[in-house]
C-alpha atoms as a PDB file:
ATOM      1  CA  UNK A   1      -8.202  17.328  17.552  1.00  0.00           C
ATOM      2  CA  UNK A   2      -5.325  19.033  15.604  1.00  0.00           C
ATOM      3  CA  UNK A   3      -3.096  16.844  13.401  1.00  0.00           C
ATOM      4  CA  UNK A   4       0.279  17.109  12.553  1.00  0.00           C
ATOM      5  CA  UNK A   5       1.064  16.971   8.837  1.00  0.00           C
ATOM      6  CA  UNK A   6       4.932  16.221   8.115  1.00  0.00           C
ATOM      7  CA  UNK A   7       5.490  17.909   4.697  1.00  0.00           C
ATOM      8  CA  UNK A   8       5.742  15.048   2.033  1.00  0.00           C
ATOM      9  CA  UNK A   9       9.567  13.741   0.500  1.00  0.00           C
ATOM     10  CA  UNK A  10      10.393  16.244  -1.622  1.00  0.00           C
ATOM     11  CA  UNK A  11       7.105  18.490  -1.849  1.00  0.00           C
ATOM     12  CA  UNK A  12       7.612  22.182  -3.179  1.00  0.00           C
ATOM     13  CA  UNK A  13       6.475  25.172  -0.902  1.00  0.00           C
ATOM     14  CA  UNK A  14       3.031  25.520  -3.089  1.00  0.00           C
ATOM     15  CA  UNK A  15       2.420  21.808  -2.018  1.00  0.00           C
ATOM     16  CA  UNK A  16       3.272  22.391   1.287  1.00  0.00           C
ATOM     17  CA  UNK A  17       1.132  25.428   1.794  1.00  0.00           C
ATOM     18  CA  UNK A  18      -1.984  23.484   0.438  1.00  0.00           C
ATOM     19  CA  UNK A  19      -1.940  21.344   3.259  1.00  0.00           C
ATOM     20  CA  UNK A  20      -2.130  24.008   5.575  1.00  0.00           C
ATOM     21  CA  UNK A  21      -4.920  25.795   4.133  1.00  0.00           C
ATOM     22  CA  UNK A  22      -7.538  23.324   3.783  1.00  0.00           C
ATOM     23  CA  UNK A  23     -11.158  24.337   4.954  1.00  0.00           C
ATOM     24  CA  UNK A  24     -14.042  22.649   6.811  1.00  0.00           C
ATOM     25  CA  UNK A  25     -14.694  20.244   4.329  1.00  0.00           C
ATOM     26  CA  UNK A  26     -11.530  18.643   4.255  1.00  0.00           C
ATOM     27  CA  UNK A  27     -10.715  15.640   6.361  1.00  0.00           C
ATOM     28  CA  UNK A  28      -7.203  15.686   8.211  1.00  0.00           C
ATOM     29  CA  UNK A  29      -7.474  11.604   9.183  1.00  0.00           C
ATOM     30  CA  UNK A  30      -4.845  10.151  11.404  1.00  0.00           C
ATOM     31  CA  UNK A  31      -5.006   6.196  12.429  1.00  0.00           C
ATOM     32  CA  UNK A  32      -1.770   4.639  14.606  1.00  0.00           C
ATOM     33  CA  UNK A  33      -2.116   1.066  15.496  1.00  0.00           C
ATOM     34  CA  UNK A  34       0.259  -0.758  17.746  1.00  0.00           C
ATOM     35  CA  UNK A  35       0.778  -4.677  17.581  1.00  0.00           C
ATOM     36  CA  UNK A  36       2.757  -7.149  20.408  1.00  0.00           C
ATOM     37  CA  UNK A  37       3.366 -10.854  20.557  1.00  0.00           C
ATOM     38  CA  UNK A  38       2.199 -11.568  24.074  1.00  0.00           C
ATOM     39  CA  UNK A  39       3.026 -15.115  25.709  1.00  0.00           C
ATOM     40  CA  UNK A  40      -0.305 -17.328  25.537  1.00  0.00           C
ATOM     41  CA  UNK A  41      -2.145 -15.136  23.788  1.00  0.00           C
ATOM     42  CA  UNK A  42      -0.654 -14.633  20.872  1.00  0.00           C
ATOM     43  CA  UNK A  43      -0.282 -10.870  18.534  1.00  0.00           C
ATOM     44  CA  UNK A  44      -2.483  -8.101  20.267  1.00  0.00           C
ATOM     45  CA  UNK A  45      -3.595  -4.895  19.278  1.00  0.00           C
ATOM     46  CA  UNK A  46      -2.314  -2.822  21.708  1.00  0.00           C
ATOM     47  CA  UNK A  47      -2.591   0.377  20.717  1.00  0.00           C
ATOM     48  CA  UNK A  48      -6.026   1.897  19.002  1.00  0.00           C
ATOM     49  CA  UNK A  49      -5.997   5.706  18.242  1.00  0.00           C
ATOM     50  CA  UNK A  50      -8.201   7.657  14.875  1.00  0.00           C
ATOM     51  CA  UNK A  51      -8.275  11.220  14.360  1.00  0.00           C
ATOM     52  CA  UNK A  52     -10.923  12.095  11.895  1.00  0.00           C
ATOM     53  CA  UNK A  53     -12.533   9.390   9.587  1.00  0.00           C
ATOM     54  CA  UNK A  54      -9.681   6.159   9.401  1.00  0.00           C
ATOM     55  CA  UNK A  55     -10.200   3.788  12.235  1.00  0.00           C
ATOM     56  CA  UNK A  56     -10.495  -0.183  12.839  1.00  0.00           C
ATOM     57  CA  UNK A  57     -13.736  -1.956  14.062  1.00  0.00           C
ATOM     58  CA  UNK A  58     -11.895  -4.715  15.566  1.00  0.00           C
ATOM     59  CA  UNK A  59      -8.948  -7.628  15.774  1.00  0.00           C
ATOM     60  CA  UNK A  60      -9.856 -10.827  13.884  1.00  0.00           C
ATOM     61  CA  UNK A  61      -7.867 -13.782  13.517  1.00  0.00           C
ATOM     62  CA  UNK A  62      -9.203 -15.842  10.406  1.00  0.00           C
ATOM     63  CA  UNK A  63      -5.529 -17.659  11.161  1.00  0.00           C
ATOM     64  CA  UNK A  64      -6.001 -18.253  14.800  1.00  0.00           C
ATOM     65  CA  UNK A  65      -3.965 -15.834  17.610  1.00  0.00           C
ATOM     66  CA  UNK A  66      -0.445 -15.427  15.990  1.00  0.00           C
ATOM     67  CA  UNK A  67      -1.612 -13.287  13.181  1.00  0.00           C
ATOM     68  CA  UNK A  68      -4.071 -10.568  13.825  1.00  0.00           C
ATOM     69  CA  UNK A  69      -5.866  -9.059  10.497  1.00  0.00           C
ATOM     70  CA  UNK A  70      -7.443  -5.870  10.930  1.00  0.00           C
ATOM     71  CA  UNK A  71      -9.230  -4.146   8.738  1.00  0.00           C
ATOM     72  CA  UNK A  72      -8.473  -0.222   8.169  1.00  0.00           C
ATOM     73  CA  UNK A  73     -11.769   1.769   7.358  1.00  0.00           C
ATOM     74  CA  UNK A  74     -12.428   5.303   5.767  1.00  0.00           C
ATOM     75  CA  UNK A  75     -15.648   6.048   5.632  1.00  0.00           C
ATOM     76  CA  UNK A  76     -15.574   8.507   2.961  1.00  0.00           C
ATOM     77  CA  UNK A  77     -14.427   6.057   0.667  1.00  0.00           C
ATOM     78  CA  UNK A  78     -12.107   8.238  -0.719  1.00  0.00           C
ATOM     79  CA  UNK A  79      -9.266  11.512  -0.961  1.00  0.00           C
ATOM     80  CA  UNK A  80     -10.495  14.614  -2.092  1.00  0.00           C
ATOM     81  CA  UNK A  81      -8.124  17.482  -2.767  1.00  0.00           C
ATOM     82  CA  UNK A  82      -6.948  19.224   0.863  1.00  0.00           C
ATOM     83  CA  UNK A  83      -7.430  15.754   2.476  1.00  0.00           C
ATOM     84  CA  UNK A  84      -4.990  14.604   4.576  1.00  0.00           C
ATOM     85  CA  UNK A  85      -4.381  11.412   5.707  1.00  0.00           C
ATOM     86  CA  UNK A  86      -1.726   9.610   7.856  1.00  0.00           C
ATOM     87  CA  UNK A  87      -1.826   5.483   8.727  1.00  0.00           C
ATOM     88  CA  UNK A  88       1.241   4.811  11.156  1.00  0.00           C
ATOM     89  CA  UNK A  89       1.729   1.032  11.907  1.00  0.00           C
ATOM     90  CA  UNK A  90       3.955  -0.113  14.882  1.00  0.00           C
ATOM     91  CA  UNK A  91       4.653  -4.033  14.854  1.00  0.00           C
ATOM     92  CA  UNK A  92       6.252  -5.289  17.947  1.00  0.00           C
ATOM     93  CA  UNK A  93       9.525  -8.195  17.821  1.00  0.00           C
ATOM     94  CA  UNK A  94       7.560 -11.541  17.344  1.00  0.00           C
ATOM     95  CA  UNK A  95       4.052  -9.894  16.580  1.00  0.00           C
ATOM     96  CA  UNK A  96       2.742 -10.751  12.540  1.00  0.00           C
ATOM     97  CA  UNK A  97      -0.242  -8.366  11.723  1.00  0.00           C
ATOM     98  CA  UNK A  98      -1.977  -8.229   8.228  1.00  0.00           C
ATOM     99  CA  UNK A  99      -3.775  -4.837   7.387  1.00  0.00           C
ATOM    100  CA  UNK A 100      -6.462  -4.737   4.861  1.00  0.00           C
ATOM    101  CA  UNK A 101      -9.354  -2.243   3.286  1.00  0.00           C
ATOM    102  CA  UNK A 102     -13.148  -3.450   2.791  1.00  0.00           C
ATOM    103  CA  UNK A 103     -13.014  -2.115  -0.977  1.00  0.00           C
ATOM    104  CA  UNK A 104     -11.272  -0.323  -3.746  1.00  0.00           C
ATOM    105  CA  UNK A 105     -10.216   2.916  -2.524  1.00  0.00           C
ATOM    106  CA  UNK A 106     -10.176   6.230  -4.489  1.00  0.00           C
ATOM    107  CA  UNK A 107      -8.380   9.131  -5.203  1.00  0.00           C
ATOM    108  CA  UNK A 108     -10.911  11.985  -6.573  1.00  0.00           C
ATOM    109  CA  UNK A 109     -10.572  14.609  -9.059  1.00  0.00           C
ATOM    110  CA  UNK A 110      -9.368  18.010  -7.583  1.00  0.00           C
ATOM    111  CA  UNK A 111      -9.864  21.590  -8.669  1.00  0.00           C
ATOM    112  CA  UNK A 112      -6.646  22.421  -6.911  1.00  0.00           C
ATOM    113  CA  UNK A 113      -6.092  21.620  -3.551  1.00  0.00           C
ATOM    114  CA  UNK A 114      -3.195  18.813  -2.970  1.00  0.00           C
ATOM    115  CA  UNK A 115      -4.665  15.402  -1.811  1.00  0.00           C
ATOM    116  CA  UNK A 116      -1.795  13.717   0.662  1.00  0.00           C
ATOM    117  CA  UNK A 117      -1.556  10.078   2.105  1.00  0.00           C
ATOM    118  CA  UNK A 118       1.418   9.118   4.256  1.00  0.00           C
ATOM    119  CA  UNK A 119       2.016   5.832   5.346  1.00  0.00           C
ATOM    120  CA  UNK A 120       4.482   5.240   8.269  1.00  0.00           C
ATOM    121  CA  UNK A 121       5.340   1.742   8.867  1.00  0.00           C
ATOM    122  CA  UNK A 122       8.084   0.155  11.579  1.00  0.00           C
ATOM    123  CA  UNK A 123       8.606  -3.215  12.241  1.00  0.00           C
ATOM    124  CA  UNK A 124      10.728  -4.799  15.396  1.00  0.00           C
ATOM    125  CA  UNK A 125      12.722  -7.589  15.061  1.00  0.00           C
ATOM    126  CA  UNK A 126      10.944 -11.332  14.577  1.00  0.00           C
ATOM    127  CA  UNK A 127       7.753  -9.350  12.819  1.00  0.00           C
ATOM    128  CA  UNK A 128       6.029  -9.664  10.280  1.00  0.00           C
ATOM    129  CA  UNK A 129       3.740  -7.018   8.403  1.00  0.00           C
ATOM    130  CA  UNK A 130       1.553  -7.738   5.287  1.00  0.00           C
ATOM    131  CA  UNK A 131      -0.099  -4.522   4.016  1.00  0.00           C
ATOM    132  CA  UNK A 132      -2.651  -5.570   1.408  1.00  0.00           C
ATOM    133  CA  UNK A 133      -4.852  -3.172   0.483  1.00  0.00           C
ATOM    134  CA  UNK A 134      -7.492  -3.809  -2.327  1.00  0.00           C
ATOM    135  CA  UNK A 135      -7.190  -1.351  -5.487  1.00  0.00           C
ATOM    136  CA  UNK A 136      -7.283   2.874  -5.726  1.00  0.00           C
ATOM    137  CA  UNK A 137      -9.164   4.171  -8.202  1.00  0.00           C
ATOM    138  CA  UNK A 138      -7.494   7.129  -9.658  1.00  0.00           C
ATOM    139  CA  UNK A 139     -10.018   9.883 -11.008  1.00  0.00           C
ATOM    140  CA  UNK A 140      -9.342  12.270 -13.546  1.00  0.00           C
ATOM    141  CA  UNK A 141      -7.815  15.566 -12.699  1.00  0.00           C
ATOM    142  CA  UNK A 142      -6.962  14.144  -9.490  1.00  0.00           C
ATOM    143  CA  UNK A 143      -4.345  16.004  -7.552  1.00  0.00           C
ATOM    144  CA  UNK A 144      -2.558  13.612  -5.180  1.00  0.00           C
ATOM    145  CA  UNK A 145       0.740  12.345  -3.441  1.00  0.00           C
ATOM    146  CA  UNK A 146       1.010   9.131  -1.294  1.00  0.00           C
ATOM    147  CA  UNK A 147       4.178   8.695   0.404  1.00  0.00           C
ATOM    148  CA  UNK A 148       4.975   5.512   2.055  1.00  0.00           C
ATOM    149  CA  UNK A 149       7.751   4.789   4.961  1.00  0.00           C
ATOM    150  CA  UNK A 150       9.216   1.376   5.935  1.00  0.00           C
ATOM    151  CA  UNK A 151      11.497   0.937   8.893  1.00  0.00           C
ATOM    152  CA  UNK A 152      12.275  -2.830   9.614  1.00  0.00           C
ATOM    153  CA  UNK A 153      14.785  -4.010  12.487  1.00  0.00           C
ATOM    154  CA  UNK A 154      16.569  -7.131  12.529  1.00  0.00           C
ATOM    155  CA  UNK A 155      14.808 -10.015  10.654  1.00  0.00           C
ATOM    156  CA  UNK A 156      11.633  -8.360  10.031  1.00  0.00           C
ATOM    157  CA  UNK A 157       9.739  -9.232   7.202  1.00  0.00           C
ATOM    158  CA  UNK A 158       7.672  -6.801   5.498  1.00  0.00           C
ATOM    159  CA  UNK A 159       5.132  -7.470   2.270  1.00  0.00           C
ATOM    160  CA  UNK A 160       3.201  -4.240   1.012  1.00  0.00           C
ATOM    161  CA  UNK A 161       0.988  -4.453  -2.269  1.00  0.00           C
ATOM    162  CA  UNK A 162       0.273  -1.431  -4.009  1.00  0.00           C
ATOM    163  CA  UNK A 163      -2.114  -1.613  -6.453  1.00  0.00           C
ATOM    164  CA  UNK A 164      -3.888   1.782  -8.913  1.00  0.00           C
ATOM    165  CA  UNK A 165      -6.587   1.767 -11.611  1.00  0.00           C
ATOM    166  CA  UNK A 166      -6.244   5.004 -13.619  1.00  0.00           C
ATOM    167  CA  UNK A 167      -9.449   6.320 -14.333  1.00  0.00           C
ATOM    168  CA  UNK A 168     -13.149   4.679 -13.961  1.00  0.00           C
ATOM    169  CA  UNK A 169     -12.109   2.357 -16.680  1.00  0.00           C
ATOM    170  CA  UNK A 170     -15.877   0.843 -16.473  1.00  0.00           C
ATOM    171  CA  UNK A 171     -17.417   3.964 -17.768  1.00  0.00           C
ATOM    172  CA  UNK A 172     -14.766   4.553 -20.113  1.00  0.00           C
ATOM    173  CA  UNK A 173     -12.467   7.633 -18.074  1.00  0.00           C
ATOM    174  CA  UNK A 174      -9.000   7.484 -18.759  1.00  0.00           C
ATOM    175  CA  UNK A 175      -6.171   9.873 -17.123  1.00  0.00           C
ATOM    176  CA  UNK A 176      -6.507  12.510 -18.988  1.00  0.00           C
ATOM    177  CA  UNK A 177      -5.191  15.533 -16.669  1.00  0.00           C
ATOM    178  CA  UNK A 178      -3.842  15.930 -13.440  1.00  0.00           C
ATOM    179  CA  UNK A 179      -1.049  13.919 -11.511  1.00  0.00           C
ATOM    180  CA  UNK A 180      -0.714  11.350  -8.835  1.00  0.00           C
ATOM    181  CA  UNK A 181       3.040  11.645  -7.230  1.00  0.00           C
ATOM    182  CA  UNK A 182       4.299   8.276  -5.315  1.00  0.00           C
ATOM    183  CA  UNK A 183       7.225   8.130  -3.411  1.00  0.00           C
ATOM    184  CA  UNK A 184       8.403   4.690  -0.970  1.00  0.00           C
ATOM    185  CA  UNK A 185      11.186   4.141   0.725  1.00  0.00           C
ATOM    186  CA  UNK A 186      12.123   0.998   2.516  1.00  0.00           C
ATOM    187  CA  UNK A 187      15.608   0.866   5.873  1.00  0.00           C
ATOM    188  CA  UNK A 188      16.704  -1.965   7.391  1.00  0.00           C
ATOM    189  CA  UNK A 189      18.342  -1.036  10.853  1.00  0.00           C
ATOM    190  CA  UNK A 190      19.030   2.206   8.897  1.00  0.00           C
ATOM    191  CA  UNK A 191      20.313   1.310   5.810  1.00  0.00           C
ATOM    192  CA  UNK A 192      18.225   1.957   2.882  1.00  0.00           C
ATOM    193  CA  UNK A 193      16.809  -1.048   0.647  1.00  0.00           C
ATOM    194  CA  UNK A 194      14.373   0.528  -1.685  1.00  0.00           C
ATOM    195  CA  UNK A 195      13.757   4.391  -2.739  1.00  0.00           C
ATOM    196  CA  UNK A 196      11.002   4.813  -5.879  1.00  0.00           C
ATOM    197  CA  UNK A 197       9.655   8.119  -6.458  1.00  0.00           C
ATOM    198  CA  UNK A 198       7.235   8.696  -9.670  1.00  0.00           C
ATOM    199  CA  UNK A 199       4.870  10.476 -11.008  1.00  0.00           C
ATOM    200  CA  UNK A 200       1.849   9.994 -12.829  1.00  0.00           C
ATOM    201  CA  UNK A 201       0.937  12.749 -14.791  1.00  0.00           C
ATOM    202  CA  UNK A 202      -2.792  12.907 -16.806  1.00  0.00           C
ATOM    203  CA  UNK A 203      -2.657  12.871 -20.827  1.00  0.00           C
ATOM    204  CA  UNK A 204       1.578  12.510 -20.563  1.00  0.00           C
ATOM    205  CA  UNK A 205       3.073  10.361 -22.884  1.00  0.00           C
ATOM    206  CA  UNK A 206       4.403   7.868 -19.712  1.00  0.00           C
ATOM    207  CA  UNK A 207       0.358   6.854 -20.290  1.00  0.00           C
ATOM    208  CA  UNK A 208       0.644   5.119 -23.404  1.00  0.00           C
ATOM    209  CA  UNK A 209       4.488   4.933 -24.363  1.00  0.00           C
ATOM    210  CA  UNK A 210       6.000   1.720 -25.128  1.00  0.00           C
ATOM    211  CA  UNK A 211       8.465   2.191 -22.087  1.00  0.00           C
ATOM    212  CA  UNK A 212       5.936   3.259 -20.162  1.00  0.00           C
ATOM    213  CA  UNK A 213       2.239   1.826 -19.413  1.00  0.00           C
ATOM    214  CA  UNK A 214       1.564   1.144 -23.100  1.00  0.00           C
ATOM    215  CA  UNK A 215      -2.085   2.619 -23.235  1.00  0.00           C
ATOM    216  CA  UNK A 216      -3.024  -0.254 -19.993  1.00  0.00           C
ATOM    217  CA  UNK A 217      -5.165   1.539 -17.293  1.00  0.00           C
ATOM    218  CA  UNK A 218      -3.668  -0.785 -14.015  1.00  0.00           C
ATOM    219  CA  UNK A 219      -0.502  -1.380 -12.990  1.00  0.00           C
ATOM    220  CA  UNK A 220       1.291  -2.371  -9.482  1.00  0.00           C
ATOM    221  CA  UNK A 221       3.346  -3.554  -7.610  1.00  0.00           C
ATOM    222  CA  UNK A 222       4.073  -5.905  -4.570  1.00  0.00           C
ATOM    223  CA  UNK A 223       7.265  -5.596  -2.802  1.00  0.00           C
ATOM    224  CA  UNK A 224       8.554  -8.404  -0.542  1.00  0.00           C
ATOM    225  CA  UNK A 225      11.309  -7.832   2.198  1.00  0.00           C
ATOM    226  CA  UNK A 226      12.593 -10.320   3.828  1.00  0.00           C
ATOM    227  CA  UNK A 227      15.559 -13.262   4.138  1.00  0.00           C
ATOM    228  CA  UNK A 228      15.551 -16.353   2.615  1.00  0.00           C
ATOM    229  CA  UNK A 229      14.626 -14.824  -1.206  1.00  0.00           C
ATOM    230  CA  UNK A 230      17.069 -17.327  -3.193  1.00  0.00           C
ATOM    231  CA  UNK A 231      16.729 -18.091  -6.173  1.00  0.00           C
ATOM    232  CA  UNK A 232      14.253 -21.306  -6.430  1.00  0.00           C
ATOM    233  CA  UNK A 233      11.671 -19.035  -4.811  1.00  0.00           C
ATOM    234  CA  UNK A 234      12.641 -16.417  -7.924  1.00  0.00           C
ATOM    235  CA  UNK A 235      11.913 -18.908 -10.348  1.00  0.00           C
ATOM    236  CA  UNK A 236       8.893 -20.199  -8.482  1.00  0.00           C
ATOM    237  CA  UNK A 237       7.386 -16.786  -8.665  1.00  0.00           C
ATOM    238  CA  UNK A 238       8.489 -16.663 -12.667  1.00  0.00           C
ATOM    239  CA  UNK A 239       6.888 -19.503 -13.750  1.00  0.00           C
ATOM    240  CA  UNK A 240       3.748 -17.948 -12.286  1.00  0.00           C
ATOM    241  CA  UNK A 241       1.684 -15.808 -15.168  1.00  0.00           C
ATOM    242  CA  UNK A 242      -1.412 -13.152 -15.129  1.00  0.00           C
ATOM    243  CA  UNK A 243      -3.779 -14.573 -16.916  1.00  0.00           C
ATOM    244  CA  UNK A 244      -4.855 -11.331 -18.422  1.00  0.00           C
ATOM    245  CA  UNK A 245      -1.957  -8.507 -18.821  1.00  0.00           C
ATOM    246  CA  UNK A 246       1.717  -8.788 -18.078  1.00  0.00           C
ATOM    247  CA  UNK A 247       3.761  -9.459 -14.800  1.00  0.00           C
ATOM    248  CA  UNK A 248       7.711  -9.798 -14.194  1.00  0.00           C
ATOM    249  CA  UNK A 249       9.444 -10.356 -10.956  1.00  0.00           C
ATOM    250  CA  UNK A 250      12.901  -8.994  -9.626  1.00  0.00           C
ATOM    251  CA  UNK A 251      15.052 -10.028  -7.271  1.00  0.00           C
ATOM    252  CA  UNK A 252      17.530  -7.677  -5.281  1.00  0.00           C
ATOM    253  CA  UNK A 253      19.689  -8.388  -2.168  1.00  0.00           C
ATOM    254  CA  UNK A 254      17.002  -9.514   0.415  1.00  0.00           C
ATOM    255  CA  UNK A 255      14.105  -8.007  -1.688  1.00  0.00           C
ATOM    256  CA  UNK A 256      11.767  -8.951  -4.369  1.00  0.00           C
ATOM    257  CA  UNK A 257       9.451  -6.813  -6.733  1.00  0.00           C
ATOM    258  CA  UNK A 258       6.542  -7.974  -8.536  1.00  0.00           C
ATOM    259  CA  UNK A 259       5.726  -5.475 -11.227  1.00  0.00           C
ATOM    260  CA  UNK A 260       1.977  -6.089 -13.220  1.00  0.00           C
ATOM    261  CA  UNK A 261       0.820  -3.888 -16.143  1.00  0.00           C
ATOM    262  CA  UNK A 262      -2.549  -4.380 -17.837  1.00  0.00           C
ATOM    263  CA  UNK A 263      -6.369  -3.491 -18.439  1.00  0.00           C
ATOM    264  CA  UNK A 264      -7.812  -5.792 -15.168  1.00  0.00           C
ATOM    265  CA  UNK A 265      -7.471  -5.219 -11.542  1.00  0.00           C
ATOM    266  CA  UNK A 266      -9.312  -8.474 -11.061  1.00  0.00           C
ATOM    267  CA  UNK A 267      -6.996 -10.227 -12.809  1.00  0.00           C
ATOM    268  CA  UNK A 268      -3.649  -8.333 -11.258  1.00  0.00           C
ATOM    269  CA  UNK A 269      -4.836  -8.871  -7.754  1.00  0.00           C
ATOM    270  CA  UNK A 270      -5.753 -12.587  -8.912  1.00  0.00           C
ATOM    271  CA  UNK A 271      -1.849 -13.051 -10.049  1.00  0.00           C
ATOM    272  CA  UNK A 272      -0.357 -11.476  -6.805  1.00  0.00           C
ATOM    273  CA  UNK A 273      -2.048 -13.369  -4.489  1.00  0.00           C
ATOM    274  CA  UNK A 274      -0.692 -16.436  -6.435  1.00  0.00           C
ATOM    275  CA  UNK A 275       2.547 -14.722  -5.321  1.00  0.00           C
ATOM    276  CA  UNK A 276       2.129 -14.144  -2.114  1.00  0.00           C
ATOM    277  CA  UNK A 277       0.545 -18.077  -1.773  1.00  0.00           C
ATOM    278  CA  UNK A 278       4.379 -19.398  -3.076  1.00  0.00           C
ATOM    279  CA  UNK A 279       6.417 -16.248  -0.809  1.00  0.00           C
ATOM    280  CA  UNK A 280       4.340 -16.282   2.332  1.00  0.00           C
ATOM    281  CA  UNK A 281       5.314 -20.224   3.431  1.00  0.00           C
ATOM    282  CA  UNK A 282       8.503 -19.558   2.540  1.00  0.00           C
ATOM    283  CA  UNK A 283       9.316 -16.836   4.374  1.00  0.00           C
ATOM    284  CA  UNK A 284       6.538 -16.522   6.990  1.00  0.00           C
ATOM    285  CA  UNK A 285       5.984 -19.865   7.890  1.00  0.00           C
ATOM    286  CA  UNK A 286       2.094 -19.957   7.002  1.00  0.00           C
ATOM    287  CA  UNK A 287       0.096 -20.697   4.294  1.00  0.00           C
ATOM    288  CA  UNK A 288      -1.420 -17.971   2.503  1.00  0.00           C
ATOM    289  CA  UNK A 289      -5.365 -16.666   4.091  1.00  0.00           C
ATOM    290  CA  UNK A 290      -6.914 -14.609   1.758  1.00  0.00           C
ATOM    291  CA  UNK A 291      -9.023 -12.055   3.618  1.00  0.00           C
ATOM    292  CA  UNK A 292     -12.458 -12.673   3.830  1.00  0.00           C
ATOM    293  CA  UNK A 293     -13.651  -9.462   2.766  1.00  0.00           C
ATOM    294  CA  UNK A 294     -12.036  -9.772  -0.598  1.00  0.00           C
ATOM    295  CA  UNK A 295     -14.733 -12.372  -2.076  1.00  0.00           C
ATOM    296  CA  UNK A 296     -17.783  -9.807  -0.881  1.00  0.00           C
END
């Protein structure tokens, strides 16, 4: 079936026209899932529907029924340039749903064609979504843009890591050429919370400036949205250290960032999750689960 590709934020007309042009071995993916709290039963997935390689084996809930984990898989394991791929996430008032990936995921070198990933997220009022993917790998000479949408009603909480390793740092590729492009932007009942747009840009001197990654191949971030952030829970998060890199944590009116730089994903993912074990009972009520998959 055809998909629908909404031009990304800001994209020129040359970026635009790559997505339309893409031949028969490039994958236009589309995945929409649809969550409700239902009385005795708990959150549901209620809505299931894939286009192309993305989809979800099942609902699991590690946590019993108020929190449904699901985890999103692509098959190909990765974006190639002229890939397309769009994840939209609808979580109903009440409903808490945690979305996560089986491994890294990857972003491969292009010889021209614009990769695209475009991630459309609402929450109702009373939900909760935690979108915790593991790691992309960013190839060389990649050619890429992922664009990520949050709308939130109400009280709705909303936790989203985002985590990149530039280059195969285990065989010794750095980011040499090419560019990555991220954009996010975060509304509450229509008012805007967060806007970040950047780009990443292979053998620039943002690589290995001192005011910019300082020569460190991994960097991310995890934003938190949600009430309640005061400042004991700041300090709480401060006190908490990487043990390998470096890590700082900012607080803004009803949002806090978590900001890593450093040469490990291991050891990033390691310190967010320590995080997300002080936020998550604070603001969600429940004890941090790590997924499963994450220790295989």
């Amino acid at each position: 079936m055809p998909v629908t590709i909404s031009p990304p934020l800001g994209a020129r007309p040359s970026e635009v026209a790559d997505l339309s042009n893409n031949n028969a071995r490039n994958w236009c993916a589309r995945l929409e899932l649809g969550f409700e709290a239902r009385a005795g039963y708990g959150t549901v997935l209620v809505h299931r529907r894939h286009e192309g390689p993305l989809r979800v084996q099942k609902a699991l809930y590690p946590e019993g029924p108020d929190v449904c984990h699901a985890l999103m898989l692509h098959p190909p394991a990765g974006i190639a340039g002229g890939d397309a791929l769009t994840v939209q996430l609808r979580v109903g008032a009440g409903a808490k749903a945690l979305i996560t990936t089986p491994g890294a995921g990857k972003w491969y070198r292009s010889n021209g064609p614009l990769a695209t990933q475009r991630l459309d997220f609402a929450v109702a009022a009373g939900g909760v979504l935690e979108w915790l993917p593991q790691e992309s790998i960013v190839f060389d000479q990649v050619r890429g843009r992922t664009e990520t949408v949050v709308r939130l009603a109400g009280d709705a909480v909303y936790i989203g890591l985002d985590l990149l390793c530039l280059g195969r740092t285990a065989s010794g590729e750095r980011l040499t050429r090419g560019e990555l492009r991220l954009a996010s932007r975060i509304e509450r009942d229509g008012r805007l919370v967060w806007c970040e747009q950047g780009r990443i840009e292979g053998g620039s001197r943002l690589l290995v400036s001192p005011v910019g990654l300082r020569g460190q191949p991994v960097t991310g971030s995890l934003l938190v949205v949600a009430e309640g952030l005061d400042t004991a829970l700041l300090e709480a998060c401060r006190a908490i250290r990487p043990q390998v890199g470096e890590g700082a944590v900012t607080r803004l009116p009803d949002l806090l960032v978590a900001r890593y730089l450093g040469p490990s994903a291991e050891a990033a993912r390691a310190w967010f999750v320590a995080l997300w074990a002080v936020l998550r009972p604070a603001i969600v009520g429940r004890p941090a689960a790590v997924p499963r998959i994450w220790h295989t």
